[in-house]
C-alpha atoms as a PDB file:
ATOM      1  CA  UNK A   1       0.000   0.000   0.000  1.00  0.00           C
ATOM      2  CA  UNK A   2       1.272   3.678  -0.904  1.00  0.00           C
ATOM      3  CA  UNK A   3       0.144   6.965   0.340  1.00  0.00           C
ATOM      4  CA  UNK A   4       0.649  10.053  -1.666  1.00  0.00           C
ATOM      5  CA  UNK A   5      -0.854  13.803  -0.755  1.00  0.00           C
ATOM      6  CA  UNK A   6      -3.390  14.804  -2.456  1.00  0.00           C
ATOM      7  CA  UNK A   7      -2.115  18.451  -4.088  1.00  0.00           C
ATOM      8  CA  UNK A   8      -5.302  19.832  -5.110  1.00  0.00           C
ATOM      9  CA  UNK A   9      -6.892  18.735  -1.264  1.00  0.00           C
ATOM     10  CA  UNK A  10      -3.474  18.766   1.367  1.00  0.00           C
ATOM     11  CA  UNK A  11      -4.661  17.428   3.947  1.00  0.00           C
ATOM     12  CA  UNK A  12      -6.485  14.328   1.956  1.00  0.00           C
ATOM     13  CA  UNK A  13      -4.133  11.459   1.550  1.00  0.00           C
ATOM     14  CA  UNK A  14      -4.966   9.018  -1.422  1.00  0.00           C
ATOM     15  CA  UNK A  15      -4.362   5.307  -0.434  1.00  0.00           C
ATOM     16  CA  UNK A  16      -2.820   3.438  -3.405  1.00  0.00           C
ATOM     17  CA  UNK A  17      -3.462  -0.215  -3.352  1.00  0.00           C
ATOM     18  CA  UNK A  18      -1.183  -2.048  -6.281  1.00  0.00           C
ATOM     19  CA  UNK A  19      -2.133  -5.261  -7.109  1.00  0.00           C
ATOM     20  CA  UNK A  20       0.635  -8.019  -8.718  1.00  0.00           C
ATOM     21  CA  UNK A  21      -1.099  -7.538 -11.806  1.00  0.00           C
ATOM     22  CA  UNK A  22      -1.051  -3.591 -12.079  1.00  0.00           C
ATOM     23  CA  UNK A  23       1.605  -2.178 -14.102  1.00  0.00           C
ATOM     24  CA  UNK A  24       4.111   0.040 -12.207  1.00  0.00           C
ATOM     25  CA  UNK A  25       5.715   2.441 -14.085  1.00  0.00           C
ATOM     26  CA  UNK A  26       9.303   3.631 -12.635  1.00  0.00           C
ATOM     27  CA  UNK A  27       9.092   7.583 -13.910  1.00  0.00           C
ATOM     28  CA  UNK A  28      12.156   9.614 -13.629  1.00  0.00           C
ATOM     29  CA  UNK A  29      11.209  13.476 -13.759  1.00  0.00           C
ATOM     30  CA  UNK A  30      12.599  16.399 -11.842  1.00  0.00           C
ATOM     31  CA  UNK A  31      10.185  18.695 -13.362  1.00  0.00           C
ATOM     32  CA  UNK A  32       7.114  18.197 -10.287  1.00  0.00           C
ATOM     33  CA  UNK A  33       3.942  19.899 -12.071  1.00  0.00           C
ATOM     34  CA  UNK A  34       5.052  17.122 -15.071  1.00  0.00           C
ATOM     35  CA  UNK A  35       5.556  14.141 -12.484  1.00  0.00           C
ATOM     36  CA  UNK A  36       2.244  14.863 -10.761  1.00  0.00           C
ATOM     37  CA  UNK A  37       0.159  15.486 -14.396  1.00  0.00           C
ATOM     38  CA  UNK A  38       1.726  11.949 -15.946  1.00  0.00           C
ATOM     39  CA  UNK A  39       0.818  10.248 -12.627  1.00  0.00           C
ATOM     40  CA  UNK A  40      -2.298  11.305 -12.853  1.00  0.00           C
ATOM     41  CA  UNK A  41      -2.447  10.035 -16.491  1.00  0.00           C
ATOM     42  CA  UNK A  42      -0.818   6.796 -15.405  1.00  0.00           C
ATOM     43  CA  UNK A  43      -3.612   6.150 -12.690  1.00  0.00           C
ATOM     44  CA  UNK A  44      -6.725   6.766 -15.482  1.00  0.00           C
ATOM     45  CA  UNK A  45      -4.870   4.445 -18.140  1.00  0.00           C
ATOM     46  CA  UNK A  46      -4.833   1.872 -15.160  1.00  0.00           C
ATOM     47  CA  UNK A  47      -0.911   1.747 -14.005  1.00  0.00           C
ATOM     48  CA  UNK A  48       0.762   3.342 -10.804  1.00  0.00           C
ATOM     49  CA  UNK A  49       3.895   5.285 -11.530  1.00  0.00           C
ATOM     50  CA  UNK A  50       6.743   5.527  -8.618  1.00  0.00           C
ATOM     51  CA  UNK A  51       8.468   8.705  -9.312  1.00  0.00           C
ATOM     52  CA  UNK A  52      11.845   9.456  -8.514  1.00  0.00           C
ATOM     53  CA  UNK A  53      12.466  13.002  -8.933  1.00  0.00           C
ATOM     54  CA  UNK A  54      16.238  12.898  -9.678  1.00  0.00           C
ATOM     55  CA  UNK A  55      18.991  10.926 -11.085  1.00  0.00           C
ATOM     56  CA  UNK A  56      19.911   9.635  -7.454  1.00  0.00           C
ATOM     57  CA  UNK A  57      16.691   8.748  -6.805  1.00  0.00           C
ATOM     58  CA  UNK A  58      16.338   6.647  -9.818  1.00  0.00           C
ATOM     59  CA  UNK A  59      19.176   4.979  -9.679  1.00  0.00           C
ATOM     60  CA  UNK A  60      18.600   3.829  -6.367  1.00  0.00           C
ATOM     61  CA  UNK A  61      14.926   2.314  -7.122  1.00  0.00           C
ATOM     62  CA  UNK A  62      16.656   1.005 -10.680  1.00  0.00           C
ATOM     63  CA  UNK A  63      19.381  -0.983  -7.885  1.00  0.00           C
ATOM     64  CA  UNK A  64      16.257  -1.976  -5.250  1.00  0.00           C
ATOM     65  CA  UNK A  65      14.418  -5.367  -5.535  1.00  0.00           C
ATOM     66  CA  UNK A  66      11.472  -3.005  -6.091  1.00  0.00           C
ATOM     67  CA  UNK A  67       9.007  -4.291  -9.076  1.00  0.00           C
ATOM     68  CA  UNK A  68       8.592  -2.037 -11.809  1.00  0.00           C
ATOM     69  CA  UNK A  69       7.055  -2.810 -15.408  1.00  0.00           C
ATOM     70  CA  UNK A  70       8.323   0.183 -16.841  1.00  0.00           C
ATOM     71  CA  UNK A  71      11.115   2.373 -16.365  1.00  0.00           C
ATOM     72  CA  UNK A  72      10.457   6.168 -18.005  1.00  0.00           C
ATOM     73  CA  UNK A  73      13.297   8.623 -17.613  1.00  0.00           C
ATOM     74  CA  UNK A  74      14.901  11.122 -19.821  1.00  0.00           C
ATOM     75  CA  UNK A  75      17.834  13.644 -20.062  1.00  0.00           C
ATOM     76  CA  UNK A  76      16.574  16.914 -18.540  1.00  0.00           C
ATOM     77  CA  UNK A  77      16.138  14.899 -15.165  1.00  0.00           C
ATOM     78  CA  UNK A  78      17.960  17.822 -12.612  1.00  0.00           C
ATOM     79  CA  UNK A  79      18.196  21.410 -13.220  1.00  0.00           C
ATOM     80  CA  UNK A  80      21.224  20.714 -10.590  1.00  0.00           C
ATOM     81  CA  UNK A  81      24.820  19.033 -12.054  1.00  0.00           C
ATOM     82  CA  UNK A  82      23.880  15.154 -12.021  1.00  0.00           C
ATOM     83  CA  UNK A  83      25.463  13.572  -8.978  1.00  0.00           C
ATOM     84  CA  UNK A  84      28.853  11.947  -9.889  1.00  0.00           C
ATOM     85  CA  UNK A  85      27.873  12.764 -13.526  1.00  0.00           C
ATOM     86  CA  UNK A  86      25.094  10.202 -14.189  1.00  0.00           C
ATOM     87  CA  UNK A  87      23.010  11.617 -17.121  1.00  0.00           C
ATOM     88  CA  UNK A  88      19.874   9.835 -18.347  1.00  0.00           C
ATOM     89  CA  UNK A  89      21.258   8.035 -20.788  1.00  0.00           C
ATOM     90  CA  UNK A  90      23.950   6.718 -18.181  1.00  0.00           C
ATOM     91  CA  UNK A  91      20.659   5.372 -16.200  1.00  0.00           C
ATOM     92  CA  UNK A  92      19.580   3.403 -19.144  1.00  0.00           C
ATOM     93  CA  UNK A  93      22.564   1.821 -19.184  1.00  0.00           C
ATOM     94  CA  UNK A  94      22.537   0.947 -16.005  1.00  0.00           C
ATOM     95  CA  UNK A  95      18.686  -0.660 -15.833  1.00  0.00           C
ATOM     96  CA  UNK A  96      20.380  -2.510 -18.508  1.00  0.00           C
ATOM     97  CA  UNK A  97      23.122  -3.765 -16.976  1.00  0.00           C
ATOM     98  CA  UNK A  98      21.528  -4.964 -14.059  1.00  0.00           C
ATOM     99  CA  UNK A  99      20.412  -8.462 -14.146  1.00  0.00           C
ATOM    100  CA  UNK A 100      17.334  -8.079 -12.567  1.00  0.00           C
ATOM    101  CA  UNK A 101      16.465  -4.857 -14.856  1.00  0.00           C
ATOM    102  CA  UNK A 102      17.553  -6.577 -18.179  1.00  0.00           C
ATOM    103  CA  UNK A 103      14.557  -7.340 -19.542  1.00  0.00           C
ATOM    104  CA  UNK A 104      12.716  -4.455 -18.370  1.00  0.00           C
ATOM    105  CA  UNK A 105      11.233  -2.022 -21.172  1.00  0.00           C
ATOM    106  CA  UNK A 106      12.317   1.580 -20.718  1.00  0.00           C
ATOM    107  CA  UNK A 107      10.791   4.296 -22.763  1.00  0.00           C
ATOM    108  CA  UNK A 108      13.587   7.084 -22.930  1.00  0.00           C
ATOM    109  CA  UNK A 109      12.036  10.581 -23.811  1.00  0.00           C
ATOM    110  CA  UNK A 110      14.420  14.227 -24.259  1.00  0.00           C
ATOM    111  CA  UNK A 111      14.191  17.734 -25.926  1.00  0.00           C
ATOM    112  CA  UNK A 112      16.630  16.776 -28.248  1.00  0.00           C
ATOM    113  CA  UNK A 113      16.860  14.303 -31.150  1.00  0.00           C
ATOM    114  CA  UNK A 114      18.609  11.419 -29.350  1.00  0.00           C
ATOM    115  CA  UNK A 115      16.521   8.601 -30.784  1.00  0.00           C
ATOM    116  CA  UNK A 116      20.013   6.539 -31.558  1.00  0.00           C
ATOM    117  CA  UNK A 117      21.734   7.192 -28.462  1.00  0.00           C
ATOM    118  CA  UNK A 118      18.628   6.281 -26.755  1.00  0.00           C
ATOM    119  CA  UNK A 119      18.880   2.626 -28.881  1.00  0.00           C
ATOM    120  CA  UNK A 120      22.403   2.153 -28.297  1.00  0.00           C
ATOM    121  CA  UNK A 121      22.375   2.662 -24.487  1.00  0.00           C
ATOM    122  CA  UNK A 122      19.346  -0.019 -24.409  1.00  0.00           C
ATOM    123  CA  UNK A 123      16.544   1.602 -24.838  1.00  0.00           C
ATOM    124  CA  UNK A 124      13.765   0.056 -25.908  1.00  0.00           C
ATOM    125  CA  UNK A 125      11.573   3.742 -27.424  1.00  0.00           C
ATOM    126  CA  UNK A 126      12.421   6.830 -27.785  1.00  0.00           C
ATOM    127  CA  UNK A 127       9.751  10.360 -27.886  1.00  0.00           C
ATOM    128  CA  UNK A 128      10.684  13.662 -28.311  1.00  0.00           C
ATOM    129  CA  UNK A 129       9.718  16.327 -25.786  1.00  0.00           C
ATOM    130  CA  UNK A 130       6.935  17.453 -25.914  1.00  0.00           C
ATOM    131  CA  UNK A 131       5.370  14.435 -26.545  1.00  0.00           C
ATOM    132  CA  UNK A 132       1.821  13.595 -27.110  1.00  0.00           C
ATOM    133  CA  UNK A 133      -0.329  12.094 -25.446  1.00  0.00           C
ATOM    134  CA  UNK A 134      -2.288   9.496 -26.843  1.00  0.00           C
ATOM    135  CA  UNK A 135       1.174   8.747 -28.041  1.00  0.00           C
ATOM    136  CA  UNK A 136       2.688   8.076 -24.873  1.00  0.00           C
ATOM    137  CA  UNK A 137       0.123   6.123 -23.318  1.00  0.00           C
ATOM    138  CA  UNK A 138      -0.071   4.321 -26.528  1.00  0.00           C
ATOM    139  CA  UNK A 139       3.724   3.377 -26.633  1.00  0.00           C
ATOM    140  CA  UNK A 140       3.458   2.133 -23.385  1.00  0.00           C
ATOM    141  CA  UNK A 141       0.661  -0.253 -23.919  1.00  0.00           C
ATOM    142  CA  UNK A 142       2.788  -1.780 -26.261  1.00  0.00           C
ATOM    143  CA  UNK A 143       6.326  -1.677 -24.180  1.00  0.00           C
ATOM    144  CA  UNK A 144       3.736  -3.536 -21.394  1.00  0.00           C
ATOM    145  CA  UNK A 145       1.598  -5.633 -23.590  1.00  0.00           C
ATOM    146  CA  UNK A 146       2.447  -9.775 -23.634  1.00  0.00           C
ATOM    147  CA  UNK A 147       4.031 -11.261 -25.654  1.00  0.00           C
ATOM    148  CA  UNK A 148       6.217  -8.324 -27.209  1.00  0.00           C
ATOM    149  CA  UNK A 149       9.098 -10.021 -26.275  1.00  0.00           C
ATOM    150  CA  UNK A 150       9.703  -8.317 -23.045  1.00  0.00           C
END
């Protein structure tokens, strides 16, 4: 069970049950209007996402026993110099290299073009910021869907 506040009603707290079954999306976001509008997104399209809202933050969930479904994380995670210079694509390759993150799908998202980079540090998708939508919720349908090889 998780409990999160409730932004638009502070002193509400919403109880999160997960069930084994629900997807749970590992989002990486620094940005916390963004985290708390794709969580909210998540929730209605039926997954819970665990946000880490820096690169040490999401490296340490990547490294727990924690399950996750998905892991979503980009380059613009810290207005703030990365901590011992760990950039987004630097935590893709590290889900990756992780043998309990290997098979994981990650969805790797940034301003810039970086579509290959993303691919070659084991990415699974890329989408360029801003992104929309119906595009992002449909991409990860697919990342989570059976039988996609993940």
């Amino acid at each position: 069970m998780h409990m999160d506040i409730d932004l638009c009603q502070p002193h509400k707290l919403r109880i999160w049950n997960v069930s084994p079954a629900q997807p749970i999306i590992l989002y990486v976001e620094h940005n916390p209007m963004l985290r708390l509008f794709l969580a909210d997104v998540f929730n209605l399209a039926g997954w819970y996402a665990h946000e880490a809202f820096d690169l040490s933050s999401g490296e340490s969930m990547l490294r727990s026993y924690q399950r996750f479904s998905l892991l979503l994380a980009g380059d613009e995670l810290s207005p703030y110099k990365p901590k011992r210079g760990l950039s987004g694509l630097q935590l893709v390759t590290l889900a990756r290299s992780l043998p309990h993150r290997k098979e994981m799908p990650i969805l790797f998202f940034s301003i810039e073009d970086r579509a290959e980079q993303a691919k070659a540090a084991g990415a699974d998708e890329f989408l360029r910021k801003p992104y929309d939508l119906f595009l992002l919720v449909d991409t990860i349908r697919k990342l989570l869907a059976p039988g996609d090889g993940k």
